[in-house]
Protein backbone atom coordinates (compact mmCIF):
# COMPACT_ATOMS: atom_id res chain seq x y z
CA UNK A 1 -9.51 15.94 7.96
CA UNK A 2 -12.05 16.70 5.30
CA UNK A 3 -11.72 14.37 1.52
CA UNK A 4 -10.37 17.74 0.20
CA UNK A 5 -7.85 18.55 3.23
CA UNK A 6 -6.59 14.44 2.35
CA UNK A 7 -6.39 14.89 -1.38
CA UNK A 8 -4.94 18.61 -1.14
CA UNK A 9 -2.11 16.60 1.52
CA UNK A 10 -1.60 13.99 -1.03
CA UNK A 11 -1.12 16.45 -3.57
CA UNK A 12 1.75 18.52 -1.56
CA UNK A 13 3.19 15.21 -0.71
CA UNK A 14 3.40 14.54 -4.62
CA UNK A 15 4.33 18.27 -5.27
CA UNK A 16 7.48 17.14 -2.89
CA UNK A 17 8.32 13.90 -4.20
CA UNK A 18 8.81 15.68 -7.58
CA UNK A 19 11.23 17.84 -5.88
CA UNK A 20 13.06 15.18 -4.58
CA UNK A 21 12.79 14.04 -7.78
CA UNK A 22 14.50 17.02 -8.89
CA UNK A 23 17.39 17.39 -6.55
CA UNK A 24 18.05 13.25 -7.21
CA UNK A 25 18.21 14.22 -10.72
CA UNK A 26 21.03 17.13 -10.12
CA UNK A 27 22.56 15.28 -7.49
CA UNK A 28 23.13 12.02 -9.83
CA UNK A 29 23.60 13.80 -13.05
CA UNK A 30 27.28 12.38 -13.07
CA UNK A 31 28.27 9.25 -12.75
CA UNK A 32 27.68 4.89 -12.39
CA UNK A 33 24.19 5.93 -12.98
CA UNK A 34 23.06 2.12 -12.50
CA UNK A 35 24.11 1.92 -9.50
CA UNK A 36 23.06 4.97 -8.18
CA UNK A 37 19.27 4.11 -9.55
CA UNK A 38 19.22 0.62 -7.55
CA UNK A 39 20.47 3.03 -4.44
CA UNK A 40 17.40 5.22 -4.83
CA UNK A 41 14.68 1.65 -5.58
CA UNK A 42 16.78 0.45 -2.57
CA UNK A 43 15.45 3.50 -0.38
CA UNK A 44 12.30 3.66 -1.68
CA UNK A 45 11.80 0.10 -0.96
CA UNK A 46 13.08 0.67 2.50
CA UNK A 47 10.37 3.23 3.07
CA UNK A 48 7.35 1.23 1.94
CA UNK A 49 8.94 -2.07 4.29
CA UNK A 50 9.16 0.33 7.01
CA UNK A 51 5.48 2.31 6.12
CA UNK A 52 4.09 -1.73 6.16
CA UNK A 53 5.72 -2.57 9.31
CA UNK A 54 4.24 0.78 10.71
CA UNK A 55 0.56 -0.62 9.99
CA UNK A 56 1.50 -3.76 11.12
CA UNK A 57 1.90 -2.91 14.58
CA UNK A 58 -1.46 -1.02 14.45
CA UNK A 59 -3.39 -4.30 13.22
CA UNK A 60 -1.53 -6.06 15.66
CA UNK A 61 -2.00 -3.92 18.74
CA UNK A 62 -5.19 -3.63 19.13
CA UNK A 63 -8.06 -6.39 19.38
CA UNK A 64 -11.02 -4.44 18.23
CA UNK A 65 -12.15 -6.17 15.05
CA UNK A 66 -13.56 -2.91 13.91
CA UNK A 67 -10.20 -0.68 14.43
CA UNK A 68 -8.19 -3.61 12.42
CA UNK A 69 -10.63 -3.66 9.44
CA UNK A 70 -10.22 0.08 9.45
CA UNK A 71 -6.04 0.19 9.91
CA UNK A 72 -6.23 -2.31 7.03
CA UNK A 73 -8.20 -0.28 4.43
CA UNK A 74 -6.27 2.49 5.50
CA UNK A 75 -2.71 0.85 5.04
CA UNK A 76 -3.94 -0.82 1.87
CA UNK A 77 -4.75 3.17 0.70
CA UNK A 78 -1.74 4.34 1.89
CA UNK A 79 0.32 1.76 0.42
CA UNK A 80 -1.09 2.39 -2.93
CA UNK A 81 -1.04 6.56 -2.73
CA UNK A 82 3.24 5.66 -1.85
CA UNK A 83 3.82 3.38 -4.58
CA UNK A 84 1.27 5.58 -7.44
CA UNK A 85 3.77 8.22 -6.29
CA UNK A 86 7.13 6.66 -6.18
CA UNK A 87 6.17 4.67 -9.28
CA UNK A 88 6.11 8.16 -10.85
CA UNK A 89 9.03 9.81 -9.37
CA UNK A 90 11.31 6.61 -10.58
CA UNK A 91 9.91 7.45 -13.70
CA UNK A 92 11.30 10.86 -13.53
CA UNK A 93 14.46 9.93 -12.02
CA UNK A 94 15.47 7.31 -14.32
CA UNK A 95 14.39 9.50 -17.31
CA UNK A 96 16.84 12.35 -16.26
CA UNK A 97 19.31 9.67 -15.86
CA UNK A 98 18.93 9.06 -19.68
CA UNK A 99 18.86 12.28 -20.46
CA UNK A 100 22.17 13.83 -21.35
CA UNK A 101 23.85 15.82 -18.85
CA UNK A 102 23.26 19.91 -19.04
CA UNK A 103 26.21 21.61 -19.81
């Protein structure tokens, strides 16, 4: 993949996250809406323990000094590409949680 294939890809994948966003949002408009925002950090969480454990078993599994520095940088990017992103669609999420409901 080219730099502008991987920053069109993160793009999309941000594109998407703001739909999920979006549905959340409709989804959750009613309701314990504390709870249901720790639910969604919850999952998010989840997917960035199971996104480290992912390029954990890729440093681990391999004994090339040169493929580990590598995984590393790449985790280390992808880690903060997820969390820029998520970081931004909890924004959105908890700000149509404070907004009032559409009637």
């Amino acid at each position: 993949m080219s730099g502008k294939e991987v920053s069109e890809a993160w793009d999309r994948f941000q594109d998407d996250m703001r739909s999920v966003a979006d549905e959340l949002r409709r989804h959750y408009k009613d309701g314990d809406q504390e709870k249901k925002t720790a639910d969604i950090n919850r999952s998010l969480r989840q997917l960035g323990d199971a996104a480290e454990q992912f390029f954990g078993s890729l440093d681990t599994a391999t004994r090339d000094p040169e493929v580990r520095a590598t995984t590393k940088r790449a985790a280390r990017s992808f880690g903060s590409a997820l969390r820029e992103t998520f970081r931004d669609v909890s924004a959105e999420v908890e700000k149509a949680f404070k907004e009032p409901a559409e009637k």
